[in-house]
N, C-alpha and C. Protein backbone atom coordinates (compact mmCIF):
# COMPACT_ATOMS: atom_id res chain seq x y z
N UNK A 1 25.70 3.19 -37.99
CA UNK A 1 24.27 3.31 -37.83
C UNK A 1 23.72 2.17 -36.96
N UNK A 2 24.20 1.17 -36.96
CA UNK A 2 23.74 -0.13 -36.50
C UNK A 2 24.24 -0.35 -34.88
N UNK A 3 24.94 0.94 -34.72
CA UNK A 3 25.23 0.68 -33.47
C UNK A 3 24.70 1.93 -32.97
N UNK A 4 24.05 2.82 -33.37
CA UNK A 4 23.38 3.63 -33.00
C UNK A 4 21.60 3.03 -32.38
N UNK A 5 21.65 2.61 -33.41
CA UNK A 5 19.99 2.23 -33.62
C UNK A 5 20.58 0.57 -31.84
N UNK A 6 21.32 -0.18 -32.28
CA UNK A 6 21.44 -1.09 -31.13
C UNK A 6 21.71 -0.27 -29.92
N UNK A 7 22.48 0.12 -29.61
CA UNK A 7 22.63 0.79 -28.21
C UNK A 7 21.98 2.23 -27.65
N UNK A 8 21.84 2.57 -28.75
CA UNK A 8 21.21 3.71 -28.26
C UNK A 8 19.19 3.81 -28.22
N UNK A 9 18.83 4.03 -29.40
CA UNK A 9 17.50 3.74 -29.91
C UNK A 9 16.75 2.54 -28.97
N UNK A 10 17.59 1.18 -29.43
CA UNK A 10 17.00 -0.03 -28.65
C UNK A 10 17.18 0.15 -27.37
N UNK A 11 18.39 0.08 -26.62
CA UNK A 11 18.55 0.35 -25.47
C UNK A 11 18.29 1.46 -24.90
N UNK A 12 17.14 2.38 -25.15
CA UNK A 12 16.74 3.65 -24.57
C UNK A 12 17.62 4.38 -24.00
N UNK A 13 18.74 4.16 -24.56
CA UNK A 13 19.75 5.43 -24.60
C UNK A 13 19.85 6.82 -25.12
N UNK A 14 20.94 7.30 -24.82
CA UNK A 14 21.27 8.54 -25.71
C UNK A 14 21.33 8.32 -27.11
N UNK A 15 21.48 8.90 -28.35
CA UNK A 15 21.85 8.50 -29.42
C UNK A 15 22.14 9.67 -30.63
N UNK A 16 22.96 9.46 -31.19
CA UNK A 16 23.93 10.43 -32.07
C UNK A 16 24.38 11.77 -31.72
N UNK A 17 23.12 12.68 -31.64
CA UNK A 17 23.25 14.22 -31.68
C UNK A 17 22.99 14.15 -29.89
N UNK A 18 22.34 13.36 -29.32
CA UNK A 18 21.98 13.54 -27.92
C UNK A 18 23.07 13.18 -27.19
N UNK A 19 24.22 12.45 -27.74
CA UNK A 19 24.86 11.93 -26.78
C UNK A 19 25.79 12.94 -26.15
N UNK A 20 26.00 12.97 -24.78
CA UNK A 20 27.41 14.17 -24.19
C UNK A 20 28.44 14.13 -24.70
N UNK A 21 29.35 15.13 -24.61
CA UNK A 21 30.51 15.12 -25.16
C UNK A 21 31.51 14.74 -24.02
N UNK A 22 32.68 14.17 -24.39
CA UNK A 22 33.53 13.22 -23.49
C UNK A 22 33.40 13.51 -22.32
N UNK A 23 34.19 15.80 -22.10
CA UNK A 23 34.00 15.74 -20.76
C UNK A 23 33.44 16.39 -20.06
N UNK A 24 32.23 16.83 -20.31
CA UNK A 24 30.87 17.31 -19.82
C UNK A 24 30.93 16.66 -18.98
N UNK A 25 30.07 17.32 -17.44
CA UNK A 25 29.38 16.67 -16.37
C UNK A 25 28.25 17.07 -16.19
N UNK A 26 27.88 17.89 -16.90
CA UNK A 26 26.89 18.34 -16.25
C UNK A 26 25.21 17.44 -16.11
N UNK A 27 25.38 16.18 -17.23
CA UNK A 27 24.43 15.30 -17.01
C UNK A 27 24.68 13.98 -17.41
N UNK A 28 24.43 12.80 -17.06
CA UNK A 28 24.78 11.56 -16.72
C UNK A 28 24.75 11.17 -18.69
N UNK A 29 26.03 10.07 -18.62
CA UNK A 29 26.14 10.29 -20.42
C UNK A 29 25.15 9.85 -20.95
N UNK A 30 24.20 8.34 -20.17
CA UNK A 30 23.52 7.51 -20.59
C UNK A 30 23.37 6.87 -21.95
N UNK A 31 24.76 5.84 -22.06
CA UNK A 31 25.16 5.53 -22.89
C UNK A 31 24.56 3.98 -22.76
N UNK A 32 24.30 3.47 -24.03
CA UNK A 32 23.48 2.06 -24.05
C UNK A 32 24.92 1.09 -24.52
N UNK A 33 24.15 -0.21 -23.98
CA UNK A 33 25.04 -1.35 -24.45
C UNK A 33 24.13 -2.23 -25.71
N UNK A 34 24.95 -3.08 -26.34
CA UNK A 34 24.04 -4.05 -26.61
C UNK A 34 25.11 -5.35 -26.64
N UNK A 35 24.64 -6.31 -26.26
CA UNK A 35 25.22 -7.80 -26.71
C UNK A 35 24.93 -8.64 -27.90
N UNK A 36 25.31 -8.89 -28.42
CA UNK A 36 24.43 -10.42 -29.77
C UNK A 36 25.54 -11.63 -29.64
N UNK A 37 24.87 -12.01 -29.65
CA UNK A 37 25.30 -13.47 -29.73
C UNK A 37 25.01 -14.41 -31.32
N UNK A 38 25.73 -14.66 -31.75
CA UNK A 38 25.37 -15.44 -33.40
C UNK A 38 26.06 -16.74 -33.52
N UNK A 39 25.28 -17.12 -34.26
CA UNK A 39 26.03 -18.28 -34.15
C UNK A 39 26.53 -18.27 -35.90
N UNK A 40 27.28 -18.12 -36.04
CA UNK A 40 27.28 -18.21 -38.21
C UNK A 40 27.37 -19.34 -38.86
N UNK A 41 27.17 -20.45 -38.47
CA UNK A 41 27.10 -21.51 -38.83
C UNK A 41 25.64 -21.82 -39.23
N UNK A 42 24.94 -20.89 -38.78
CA UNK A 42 23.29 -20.82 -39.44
C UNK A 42 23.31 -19.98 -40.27
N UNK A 43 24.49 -19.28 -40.69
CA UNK A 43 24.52 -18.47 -42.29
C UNK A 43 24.57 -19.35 -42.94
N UNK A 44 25.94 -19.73 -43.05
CA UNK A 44 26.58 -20.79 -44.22
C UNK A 44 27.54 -21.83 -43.29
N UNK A 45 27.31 -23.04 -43.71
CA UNK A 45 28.28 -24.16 -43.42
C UNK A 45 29.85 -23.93 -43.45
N UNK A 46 30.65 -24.18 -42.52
CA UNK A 46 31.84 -23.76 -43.05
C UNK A 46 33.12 -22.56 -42.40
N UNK A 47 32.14 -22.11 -41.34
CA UNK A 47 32.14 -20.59 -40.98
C UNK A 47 33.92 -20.84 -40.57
N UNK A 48 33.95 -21.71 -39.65
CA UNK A 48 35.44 -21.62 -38.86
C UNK A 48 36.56 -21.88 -39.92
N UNK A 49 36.21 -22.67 -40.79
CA UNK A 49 37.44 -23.12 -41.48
C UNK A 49 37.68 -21.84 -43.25
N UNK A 50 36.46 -20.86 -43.16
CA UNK A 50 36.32 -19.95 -44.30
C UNK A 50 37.65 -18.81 -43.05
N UNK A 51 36.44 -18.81 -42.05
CA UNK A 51 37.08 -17.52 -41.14
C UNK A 51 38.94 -18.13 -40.93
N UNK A 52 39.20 -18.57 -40.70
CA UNK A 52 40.62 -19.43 -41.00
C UNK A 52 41.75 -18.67 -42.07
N UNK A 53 40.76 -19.51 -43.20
CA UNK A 53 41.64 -18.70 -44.54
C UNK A 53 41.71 -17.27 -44.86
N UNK A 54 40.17 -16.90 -44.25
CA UNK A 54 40.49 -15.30 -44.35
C UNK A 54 41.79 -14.54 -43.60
N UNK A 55 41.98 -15.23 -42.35
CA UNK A 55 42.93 -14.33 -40.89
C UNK A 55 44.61 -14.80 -42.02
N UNK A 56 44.28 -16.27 -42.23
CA UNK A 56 45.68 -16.43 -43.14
C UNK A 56 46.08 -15.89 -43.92
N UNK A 57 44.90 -15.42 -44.92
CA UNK A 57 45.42 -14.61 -46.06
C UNK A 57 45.89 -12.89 -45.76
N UNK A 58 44.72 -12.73 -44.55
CA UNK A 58 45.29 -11.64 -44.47
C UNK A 58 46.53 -11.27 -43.82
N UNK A 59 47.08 -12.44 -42.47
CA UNK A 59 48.27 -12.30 -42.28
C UNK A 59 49.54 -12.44 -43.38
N UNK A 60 49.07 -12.97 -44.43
CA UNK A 60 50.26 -12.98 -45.54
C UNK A 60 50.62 -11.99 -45.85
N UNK A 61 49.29 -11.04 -46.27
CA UNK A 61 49.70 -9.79 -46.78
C UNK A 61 51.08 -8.71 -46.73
N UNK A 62 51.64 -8.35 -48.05
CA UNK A 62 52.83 -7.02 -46.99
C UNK A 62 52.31 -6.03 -46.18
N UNK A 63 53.26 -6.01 -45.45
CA UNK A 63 53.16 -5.05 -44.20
C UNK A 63 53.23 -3.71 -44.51
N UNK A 64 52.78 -2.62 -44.24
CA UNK A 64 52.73 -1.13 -44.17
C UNK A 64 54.27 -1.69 -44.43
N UNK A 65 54.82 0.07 -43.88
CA UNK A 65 55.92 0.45 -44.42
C UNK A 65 56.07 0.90 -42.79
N UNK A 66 57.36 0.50 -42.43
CA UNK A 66 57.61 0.36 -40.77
C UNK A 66 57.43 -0.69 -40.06
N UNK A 67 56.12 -1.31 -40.64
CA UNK A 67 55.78 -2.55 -39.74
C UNK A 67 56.30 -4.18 -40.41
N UNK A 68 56.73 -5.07 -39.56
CA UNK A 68 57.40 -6.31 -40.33
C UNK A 68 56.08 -7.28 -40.35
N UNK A 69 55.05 -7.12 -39.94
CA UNK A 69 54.08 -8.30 -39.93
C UNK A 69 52.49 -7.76 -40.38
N UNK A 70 51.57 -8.44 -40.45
CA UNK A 70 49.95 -7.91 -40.49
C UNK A 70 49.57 -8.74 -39.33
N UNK A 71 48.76 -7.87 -38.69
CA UNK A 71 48.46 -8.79 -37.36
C UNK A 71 46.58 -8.63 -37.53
N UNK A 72 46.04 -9.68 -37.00
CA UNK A 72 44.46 -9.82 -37.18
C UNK A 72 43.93 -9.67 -35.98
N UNK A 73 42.58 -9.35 -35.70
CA UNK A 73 41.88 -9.24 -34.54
C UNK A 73 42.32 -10.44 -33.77
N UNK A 74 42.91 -10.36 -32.53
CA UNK A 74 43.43 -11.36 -31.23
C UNK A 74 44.83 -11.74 -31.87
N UNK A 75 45.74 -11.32 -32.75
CA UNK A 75 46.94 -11.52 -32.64
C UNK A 75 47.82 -10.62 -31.40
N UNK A 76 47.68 -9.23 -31.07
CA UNK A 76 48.26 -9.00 -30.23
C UNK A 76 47.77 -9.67 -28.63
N UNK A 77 46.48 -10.22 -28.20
CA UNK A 77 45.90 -10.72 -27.48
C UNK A 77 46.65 -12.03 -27.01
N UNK A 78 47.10 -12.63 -28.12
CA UNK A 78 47.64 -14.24 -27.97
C UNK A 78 48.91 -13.63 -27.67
N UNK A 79 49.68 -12.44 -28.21
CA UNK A 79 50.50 -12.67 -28.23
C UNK A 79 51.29 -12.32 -26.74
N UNK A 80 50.46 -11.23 -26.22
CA UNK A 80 49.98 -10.96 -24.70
C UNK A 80 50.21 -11.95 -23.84
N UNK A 81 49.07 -13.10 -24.00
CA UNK A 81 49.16 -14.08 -23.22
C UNK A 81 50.29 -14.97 -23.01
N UNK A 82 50.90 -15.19 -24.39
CA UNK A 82 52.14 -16.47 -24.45
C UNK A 82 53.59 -15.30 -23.67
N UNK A 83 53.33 -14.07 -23.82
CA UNK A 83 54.28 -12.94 -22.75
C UNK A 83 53.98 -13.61 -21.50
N UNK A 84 52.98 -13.06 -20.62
CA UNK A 84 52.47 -13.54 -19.76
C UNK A 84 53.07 -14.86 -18.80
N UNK A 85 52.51 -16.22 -19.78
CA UNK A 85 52.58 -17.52 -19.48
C UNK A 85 54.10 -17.75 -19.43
N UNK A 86 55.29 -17.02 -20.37
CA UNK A 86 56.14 -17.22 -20.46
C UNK A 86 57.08 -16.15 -19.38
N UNK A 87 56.91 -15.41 -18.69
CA UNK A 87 56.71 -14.63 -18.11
C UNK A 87 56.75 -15.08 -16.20
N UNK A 88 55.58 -16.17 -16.04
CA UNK A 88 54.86 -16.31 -14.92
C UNK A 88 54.08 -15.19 -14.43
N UNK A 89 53.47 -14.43 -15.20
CA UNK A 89 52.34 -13.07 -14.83
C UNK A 89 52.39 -12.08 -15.16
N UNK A 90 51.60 -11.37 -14.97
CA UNK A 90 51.08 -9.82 -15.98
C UNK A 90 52.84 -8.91 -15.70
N UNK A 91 53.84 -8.25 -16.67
CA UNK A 91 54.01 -7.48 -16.98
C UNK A 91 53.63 -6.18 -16.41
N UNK A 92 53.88 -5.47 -15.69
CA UNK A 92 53.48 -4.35 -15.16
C UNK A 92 54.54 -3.07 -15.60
N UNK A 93 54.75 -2.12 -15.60
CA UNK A 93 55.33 -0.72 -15.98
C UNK A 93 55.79 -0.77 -14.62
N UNK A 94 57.26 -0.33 -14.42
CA UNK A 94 57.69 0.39 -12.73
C UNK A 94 56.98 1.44 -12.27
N UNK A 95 56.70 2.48 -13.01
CA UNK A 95 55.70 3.27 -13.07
C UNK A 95 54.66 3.02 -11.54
N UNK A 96 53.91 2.16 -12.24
CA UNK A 96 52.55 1.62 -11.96
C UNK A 96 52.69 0.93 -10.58
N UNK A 97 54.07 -0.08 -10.56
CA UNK A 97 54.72 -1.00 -9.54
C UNK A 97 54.88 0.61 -8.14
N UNK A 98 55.63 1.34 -8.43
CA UNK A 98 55.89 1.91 -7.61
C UNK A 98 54.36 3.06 -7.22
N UNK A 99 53.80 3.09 -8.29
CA UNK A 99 52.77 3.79 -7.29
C UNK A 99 52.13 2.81 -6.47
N UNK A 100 51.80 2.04 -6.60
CA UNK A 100 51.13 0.41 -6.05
C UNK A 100 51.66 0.49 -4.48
N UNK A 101 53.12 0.27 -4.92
CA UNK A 101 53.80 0.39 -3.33
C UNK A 101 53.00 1.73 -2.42
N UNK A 102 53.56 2.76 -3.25
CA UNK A 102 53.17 4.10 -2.35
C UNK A 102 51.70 4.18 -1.68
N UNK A 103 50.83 3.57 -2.70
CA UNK A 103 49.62 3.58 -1.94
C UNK A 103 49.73 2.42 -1.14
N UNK A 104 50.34 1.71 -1.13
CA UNK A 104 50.51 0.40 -0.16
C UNK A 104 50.89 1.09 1.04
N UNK A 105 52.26 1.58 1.49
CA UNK A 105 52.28 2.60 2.12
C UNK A 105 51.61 3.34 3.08
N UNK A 106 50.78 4.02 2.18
CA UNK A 106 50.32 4.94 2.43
C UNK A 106 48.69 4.59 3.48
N UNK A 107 48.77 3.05 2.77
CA UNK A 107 47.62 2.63 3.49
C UNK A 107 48.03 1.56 4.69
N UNK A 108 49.27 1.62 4.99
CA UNK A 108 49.69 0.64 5.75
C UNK A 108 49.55 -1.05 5.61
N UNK A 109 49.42 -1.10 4.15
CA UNK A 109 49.26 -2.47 3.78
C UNK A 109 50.73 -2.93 3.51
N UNK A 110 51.13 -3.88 3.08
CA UNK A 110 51.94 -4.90 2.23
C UNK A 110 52.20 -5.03 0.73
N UNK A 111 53.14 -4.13 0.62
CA UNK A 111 53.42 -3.63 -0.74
C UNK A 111 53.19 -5.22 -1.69
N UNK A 112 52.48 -5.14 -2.70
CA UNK A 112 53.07 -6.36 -3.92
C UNK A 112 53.82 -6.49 -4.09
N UNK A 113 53.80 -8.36 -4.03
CA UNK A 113 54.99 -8.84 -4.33
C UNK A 113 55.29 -9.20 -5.97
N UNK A 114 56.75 -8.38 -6.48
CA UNK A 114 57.06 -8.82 -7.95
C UNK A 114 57.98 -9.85 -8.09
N UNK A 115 58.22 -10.74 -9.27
CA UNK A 115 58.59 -11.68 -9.33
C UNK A 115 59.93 -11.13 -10.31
């Protein structure tokens, strides 16, 4: 609801029953944003080192059944990055590498260089 009433309602958007369906064209989706910014340290004192124990406890937790770990909002993110850094750069699919080329190609540019 709260993201109805923020992006849609506030932001003179579309909202619930008005909004298009995925792949309609026939009219622009006019879908709203909203940003907030908070600071929670004007809730309660404490915020980083509560929010802390919460991500800990919940990484303790057992894992589903299949999975060996519990991962928290920005664990796959970090874990992305230390790929990456360890890595020397983004990971790409051959896939993706070789269409890259083809349109390179195709445009008479200088295919990317992979490492």
């Amino acid at each position: 609801m709260m993201v109805e009433i923020f992006c849609g309602i506030l932001g003179n958007a579309a909202y619930g029953p008005n909004i298009r369906k995925w792949k309609e064209t026939d009219r622009l989706a006019n879908l709203g944003q909203c940003f907030v910014a908070i600071n929670p340290e004007v809730f309660a004192p404490g915020f980083r080192d509560r929010m802390s124990d919460l991500m800990d406890h919940c990484r303790g937790l057992e894992p589903a059944a299949g999975y060996d770990q519990v991962l928290v909002a920005g664990d796959p993110e970090r874990a992305h990055i230390k790929e990456c850094e360890e890595n020397g750069g983004i990971p790409y699919h051959p896939n993706l590498i070789q269409h890259m080329n083809n349109l390179a190609s195709s445009l008479g540019v200088e295919p990317m260089k992979t490492v």
